[in-house]
N, C-alpha and C. Protein backbone atom coordinates (compact mmCIF):
# COMPACT_ATOMS: atom_id res chain seq x y z
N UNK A 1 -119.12 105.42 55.24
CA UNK A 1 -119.95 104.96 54.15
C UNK A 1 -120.17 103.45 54.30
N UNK A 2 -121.10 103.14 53.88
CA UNK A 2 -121.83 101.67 54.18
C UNK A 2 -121.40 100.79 52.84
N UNK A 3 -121.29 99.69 52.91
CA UNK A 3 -121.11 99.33 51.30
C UNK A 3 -122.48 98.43 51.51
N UNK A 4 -123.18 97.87 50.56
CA UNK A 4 -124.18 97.77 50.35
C UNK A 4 -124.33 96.63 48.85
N UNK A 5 -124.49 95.00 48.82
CA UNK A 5 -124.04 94.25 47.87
C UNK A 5 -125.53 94.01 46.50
N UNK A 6 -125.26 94.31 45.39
CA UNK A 6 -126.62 94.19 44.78
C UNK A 6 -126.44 93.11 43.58
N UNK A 7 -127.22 91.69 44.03
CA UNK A 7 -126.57 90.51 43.31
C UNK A 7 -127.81 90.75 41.65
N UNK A 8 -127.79 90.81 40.75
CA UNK A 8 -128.42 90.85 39.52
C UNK A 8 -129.33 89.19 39.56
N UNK A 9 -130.60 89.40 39.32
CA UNK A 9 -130.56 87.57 39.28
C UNK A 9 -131.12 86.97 37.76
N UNK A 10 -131.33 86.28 37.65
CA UNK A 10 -130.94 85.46 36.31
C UNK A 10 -132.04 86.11 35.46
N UNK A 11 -131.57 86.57 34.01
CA UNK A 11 -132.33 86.97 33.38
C UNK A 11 -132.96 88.50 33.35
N UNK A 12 -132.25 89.23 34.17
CA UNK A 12 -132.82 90.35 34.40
C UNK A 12 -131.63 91.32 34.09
N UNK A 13 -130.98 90.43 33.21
CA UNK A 13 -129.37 91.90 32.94
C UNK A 13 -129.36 93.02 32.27
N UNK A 14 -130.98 93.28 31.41
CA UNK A 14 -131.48 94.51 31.19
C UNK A 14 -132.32 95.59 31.96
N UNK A 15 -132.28 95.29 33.25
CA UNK A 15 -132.56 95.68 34.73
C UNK A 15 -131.92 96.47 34.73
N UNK A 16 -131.84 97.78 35.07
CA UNK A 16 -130.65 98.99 35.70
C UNK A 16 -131.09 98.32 37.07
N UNK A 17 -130.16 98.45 37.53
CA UNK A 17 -129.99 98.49 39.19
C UNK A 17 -130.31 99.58 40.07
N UNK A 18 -130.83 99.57 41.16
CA UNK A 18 -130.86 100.34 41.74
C UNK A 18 -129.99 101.93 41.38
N UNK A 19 -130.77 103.24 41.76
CA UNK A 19 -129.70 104.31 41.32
C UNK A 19 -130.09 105.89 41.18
N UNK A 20 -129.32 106.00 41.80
CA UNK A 20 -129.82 108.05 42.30
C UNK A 20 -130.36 108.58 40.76
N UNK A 21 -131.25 109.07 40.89
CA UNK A 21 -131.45 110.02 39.49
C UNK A 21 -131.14 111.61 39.70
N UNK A 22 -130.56 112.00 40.48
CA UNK A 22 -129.88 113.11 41.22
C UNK A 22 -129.02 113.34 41.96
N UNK A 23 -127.91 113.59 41.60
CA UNK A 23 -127.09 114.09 42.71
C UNK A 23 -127.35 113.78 44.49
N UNK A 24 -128.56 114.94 44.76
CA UNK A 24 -128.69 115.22 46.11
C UNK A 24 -129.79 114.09 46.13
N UNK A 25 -130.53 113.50 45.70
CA UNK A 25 -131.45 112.16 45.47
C UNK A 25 -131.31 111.78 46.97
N UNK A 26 -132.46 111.48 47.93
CA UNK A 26 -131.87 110.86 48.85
C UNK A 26 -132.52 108.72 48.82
N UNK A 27 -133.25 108.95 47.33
CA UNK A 27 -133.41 107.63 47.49
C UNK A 27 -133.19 107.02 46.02
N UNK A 28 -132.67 105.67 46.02
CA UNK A 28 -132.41 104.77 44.92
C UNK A 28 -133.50 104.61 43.70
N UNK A 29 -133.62 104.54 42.73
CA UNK A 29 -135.22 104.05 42.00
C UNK A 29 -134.74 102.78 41.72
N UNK A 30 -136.03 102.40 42.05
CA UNK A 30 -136.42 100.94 41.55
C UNK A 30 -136.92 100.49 40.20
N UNK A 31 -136.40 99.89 39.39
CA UNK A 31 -136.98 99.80 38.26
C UNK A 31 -137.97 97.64 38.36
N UNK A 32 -139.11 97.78 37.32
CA UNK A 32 -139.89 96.94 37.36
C UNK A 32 -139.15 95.66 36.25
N UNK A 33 -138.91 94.05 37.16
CA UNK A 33 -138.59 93.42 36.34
C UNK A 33 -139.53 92.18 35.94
N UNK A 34 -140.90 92.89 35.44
CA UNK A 34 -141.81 92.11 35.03
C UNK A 34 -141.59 91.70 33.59
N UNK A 35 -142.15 90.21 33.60
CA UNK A 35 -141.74 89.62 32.01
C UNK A 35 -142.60 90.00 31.43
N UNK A 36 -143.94 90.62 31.17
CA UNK A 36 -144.70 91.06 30.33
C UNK A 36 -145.41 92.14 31.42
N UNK A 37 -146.11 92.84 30.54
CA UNK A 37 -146.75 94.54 30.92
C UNK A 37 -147.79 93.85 31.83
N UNK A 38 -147.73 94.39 33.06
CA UNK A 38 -148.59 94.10 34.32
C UNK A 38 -149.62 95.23 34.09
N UNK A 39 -150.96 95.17 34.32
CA UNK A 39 -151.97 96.17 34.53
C UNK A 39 -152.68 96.12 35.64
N UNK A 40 -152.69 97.09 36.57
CA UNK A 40 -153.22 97.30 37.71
C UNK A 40 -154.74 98.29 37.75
N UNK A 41 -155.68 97.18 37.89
CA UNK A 41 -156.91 98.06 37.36
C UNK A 41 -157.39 98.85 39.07
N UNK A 42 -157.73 99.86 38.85
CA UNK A 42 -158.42 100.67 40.14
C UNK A 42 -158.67 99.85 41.08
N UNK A 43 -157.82 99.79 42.79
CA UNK A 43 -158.24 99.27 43.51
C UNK A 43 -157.51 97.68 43.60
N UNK A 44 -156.82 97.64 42.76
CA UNK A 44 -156.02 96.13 42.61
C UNK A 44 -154.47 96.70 43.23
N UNK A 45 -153.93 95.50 43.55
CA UNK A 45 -152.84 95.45 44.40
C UNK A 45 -151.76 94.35 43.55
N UNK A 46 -150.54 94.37 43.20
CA UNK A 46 -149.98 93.75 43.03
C UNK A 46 -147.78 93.63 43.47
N UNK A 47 -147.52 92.71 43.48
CA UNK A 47 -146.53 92.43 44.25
C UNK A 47 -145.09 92.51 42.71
N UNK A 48 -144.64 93.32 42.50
CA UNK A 48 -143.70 93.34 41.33
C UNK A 48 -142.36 93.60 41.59
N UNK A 49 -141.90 92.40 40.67
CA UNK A 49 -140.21 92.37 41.17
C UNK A 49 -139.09 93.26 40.16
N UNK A 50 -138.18 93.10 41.69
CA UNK A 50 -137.09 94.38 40.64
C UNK A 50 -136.40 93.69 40.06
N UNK A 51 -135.93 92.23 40.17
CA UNK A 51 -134.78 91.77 39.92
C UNK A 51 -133.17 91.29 40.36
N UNK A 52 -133.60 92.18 41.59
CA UNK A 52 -132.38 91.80 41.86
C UNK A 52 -132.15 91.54 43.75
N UNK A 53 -131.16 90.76 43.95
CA UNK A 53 -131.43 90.63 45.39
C UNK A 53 -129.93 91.18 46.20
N UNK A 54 -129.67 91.14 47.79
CA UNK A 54 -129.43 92.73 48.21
C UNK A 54 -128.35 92.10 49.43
N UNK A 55 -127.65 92.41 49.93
CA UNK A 55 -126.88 91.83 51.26
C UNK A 55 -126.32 93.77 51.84
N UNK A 56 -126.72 93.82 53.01
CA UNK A 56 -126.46 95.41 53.56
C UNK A 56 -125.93 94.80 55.05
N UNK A 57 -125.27 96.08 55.59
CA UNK A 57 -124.65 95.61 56.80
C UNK A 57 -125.96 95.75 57.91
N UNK A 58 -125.63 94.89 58.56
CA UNK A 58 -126.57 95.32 60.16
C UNK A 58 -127.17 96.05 60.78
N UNK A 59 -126.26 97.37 60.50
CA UNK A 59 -126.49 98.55 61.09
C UNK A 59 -127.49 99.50 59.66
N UNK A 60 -127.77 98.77 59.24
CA UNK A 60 -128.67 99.14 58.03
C UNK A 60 -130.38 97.94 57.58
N UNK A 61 -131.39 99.13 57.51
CA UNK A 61 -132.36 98.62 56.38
C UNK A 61 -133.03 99.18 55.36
N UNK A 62 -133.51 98.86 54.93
CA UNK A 62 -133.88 99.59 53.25
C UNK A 62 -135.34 100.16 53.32
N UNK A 63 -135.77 101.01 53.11
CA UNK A 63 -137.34 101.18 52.60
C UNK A 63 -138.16 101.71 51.87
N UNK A 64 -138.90 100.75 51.12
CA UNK A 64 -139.19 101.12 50.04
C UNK A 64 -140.49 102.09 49.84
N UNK A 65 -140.07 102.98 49.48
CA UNK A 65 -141.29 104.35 48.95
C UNK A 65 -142.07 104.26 47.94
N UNK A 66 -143.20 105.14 47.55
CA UNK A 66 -143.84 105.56 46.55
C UNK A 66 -142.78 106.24 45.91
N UNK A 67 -142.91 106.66 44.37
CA UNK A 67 -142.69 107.72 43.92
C UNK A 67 -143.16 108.68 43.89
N UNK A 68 -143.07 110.03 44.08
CA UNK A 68 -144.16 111.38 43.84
C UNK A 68 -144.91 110.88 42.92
N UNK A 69 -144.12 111.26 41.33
CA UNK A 69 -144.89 111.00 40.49
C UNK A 69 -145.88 110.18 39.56
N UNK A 70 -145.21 109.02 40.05
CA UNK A 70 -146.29 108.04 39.83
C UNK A 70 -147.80 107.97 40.65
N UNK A 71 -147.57 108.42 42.17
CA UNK A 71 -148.43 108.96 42.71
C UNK A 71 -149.92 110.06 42.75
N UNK A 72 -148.49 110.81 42.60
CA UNK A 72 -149.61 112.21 41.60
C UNK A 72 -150.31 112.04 40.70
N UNK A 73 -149.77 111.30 39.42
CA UNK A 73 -150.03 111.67 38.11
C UNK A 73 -151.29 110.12 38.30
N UNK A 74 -150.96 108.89 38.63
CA UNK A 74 -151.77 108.05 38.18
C UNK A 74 -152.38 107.39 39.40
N UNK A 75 -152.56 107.69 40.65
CA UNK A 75 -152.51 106.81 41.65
C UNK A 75 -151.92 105.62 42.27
N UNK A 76 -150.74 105.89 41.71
CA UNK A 76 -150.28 104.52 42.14
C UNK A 76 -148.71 104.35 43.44
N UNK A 77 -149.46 103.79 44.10
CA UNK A 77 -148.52 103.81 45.76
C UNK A 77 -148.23 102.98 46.04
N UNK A 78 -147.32 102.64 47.41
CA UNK A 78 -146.81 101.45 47.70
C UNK A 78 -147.93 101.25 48.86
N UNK A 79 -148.17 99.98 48.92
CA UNK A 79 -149.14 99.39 50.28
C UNK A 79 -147.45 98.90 51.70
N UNK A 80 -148.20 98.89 52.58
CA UNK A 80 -147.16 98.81 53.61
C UNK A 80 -145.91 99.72 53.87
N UNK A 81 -146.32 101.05 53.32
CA UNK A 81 -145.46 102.10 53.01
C UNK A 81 -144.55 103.00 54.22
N UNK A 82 -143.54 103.11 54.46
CA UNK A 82 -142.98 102.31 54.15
C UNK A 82 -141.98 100.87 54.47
N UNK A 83 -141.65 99.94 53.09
CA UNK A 83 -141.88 98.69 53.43
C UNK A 83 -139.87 98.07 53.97
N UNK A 84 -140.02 97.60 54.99
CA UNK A 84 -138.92 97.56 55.20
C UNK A 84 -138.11 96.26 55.07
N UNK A 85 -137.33 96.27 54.60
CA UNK A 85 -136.41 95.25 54.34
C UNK A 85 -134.69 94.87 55.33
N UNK A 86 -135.74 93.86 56.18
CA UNK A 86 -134.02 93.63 56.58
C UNK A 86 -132.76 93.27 56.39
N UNK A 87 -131.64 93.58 57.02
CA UNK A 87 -130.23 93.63 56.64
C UNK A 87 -129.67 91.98 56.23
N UNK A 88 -130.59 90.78 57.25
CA UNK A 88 -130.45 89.44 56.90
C UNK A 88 -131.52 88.92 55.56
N UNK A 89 -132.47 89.80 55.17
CA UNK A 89 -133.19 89.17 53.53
C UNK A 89 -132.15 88.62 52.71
N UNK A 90 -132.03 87.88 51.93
CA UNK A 90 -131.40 87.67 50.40
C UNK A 90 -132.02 87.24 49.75
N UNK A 91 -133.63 87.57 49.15
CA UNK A 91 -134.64 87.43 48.33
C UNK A 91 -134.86 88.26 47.51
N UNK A 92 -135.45 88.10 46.45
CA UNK A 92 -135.49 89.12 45.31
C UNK A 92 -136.47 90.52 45.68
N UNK A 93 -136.34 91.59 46.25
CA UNK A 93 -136.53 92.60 46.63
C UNK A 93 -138.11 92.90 45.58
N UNK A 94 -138.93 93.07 46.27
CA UNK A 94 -140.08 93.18 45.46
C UNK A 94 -141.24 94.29 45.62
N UNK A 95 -142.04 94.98 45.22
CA UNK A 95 -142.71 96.07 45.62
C UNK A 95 -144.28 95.73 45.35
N UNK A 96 -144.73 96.39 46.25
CA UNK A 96 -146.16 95.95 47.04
C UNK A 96 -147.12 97.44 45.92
N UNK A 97 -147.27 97.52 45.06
CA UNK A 97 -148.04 98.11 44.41
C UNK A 97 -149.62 98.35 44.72
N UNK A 98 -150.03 99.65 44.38
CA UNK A 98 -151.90 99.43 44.44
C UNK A 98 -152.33 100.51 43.56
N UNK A 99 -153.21 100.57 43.04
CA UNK A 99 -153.35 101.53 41.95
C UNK A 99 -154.62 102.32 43.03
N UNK A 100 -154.47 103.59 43.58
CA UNK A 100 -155.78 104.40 43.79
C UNK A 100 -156.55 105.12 43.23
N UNK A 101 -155.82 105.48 41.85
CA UNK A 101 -156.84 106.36 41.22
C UNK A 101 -157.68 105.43 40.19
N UNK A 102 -158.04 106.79 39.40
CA UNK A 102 -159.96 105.68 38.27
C UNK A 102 -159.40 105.25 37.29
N UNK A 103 -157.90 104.95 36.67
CA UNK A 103 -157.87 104.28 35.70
C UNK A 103 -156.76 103.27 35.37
N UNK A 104 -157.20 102.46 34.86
CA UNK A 104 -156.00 101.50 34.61
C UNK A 104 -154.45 101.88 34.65
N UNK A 105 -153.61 101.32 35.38
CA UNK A 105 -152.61 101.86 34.56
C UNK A 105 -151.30 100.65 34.65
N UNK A 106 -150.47 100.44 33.43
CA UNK A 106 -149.90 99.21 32.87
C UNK A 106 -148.34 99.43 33.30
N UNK A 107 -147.61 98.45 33.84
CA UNK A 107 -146.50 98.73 34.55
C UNK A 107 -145.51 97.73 33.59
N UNK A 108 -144.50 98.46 32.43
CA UNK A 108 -143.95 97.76 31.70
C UNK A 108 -142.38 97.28 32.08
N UNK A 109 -141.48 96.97 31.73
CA UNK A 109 -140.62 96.09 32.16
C UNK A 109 -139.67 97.81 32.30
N UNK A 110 -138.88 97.78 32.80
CA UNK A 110 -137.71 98.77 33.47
C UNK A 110 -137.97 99.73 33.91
N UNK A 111 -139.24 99.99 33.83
CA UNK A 111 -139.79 101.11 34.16
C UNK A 111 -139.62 101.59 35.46
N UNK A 112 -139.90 102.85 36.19
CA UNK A 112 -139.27 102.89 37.21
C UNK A 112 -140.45 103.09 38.33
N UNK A 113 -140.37 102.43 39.35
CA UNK A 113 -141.75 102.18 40.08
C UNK A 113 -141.64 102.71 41.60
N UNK A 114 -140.88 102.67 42.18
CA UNK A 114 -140.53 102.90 43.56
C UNK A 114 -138.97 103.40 44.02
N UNK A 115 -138.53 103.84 45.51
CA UNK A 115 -137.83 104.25 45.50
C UNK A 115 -137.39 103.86 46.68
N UNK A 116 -135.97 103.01 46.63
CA UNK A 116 -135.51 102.80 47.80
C UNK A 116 -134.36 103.45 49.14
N UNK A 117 -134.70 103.68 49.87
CA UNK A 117 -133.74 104.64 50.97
C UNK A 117 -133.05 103.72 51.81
N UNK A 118 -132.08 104.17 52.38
CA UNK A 118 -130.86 103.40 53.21
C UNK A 118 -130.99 104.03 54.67
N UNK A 119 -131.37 103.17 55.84
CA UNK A 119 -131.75 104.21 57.20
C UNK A 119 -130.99 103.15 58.23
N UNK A 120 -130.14 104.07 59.66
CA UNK A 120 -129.22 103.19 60.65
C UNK A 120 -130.85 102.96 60.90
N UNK A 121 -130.23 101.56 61.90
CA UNK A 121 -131.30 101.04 62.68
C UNK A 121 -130.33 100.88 64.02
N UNK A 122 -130.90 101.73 65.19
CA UNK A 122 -129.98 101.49 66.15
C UNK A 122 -129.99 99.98 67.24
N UNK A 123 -129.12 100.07 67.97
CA UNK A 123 -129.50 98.94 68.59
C UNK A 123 -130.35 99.38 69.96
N UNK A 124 -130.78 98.45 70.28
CA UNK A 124 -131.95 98.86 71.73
C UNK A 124 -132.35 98.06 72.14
N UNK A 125 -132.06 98.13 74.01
CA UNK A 125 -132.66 97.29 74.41
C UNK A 125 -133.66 97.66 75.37
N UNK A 126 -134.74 96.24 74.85
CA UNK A 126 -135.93 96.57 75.79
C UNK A 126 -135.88 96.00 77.36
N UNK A 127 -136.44 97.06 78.17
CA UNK A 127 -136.81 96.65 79.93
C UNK A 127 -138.09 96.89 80.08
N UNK A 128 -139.11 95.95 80.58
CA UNK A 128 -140.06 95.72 81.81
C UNK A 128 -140.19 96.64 82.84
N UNK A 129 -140.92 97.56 83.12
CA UNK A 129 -140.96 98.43 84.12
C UNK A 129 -142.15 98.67 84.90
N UNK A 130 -142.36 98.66 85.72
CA UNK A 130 -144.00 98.66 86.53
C UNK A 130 -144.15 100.25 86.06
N UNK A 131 -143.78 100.66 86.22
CA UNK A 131 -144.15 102.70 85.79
C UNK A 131 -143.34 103.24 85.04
N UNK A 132 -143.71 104.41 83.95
CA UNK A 132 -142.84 105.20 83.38
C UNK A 132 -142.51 106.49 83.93
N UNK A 133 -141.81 107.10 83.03
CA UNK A 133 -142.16 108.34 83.47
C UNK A 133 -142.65 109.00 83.20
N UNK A 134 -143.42 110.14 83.61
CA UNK A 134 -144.62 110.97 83.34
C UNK A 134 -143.65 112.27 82.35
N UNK A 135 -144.52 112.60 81.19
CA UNK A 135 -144.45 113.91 80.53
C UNK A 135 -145.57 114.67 80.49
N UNK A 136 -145.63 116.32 79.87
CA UNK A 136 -146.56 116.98 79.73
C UNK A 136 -147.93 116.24 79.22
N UNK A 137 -147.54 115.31 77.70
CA UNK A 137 -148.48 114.75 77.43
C UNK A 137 -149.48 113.73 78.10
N UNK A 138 -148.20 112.72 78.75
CA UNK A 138 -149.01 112.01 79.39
C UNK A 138 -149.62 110.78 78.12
N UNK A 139 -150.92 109.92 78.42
CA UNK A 139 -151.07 109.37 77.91
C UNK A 139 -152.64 109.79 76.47
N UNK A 140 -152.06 111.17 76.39
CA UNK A 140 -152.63 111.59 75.16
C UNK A 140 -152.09 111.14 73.61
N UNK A 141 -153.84 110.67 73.30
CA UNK A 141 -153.33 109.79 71.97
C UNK A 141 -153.76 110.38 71.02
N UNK A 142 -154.80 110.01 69.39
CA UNK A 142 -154.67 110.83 68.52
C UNK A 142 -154.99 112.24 68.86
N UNK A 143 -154.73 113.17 68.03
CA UNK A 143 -155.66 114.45 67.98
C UNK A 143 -155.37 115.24 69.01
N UNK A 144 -154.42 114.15 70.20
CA UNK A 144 -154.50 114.97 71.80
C UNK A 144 -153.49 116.72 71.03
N UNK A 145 -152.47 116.68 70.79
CA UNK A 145 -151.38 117.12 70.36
C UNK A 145 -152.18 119.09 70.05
N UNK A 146 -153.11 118.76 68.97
CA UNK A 146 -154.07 119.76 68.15
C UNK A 146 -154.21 119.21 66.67
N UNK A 147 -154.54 120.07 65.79
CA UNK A 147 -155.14 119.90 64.75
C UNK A 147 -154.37 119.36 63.56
C-alpha cells in the first residue's frame, strides 16, 4: 500500500478531502473549493480548485477523471482527460472543467466535480535504434486495426 500525503490549504476546512464513495470505488471524488458559485455557460472552460495540495511516492501519479454523472446528466467533462499529476507537484490540485452540453450549469462550493485515481508509473528507459522490430501490424495507424 502506498501512503499518499493530503495537506488541507488555508481556508478550505469545510472541503471533504479527497474519498471513495464506495467500497470497491476505484477512484477518489473531488470536491469543488470555489468561494462563490462558478457558472459554466455552454462551451466555456474553467480551471476549479479542490483545495487541497498532495505529496505521493514516485512510483505513483494521480489522474484526474470526469464523473459519469455529471457527464451524462449535464455535459460537463474534464478537458486534458485524463489529467495527470506528478508525484513531485505540491500545488493546489485543480480541475480543468468544460461544460458540453446546451445549458448553463453552476458549480457550487463542495460539490463534487471529478474523480481522482492512483496509477504505478514504471520506470523506463529510452534507446536510439536505427530499426525496430517488425510485427503483424507493422506501421498501421488509425482505423488500420478494423472498425
Amino acid at each position: 500500500m502506498f501512503q499518499v500525503l493530503f495537506k488541507r490549504l488555508p481556508g478550505n476546512e469545510d472541503i471533504q478531502l479527497p474519498r471513495k464513495m464506495s467500497e470497491l470505488a476505484a477512484g477518489f471524488d473531488l470536491h469543488a473549493a470555489v468561494n462563490e458559485p462558478e457558472t459554466l455557460h455552454p462551451g466555456e472552460r474553467k480551471l476549479i480548485p479542490t483545495g487541497f495540495a498532495m505529496a505521493m511516492p514516485a512510483e505513483l501519479e494521480a489522474q484526474i477523471r470526469p464523473r459519469s454523472g455529471l457527464a451524462f446528466k449535464h455535459g460537463i467533462t474534464c478537458l486534458n482527460s485524463p489529467g495527470t499529476i506528478d508525484a513531485d507537484y505540491r500545488g493546489e490540485v485543480k480541475v480543468l472543467l468544460v461544460n458540453l452540453g446546451q445549458q448553463p450549469f453552476t458549480i457550487e462550493r463542495g460539490e463534487r466535480i471529478a474523480q481522482m485515481l492512483f496509477q504505478l508509473v514504471p520506470e523506463v528507459a529510452i534507446s536510439e535504434t536505427e530499426e525496430l522490430p517488425d510485427t503483424v501490424r507493422g506501421a498501421g495507424g488509425f482505423g488500420h486495426t478494423g472498425v
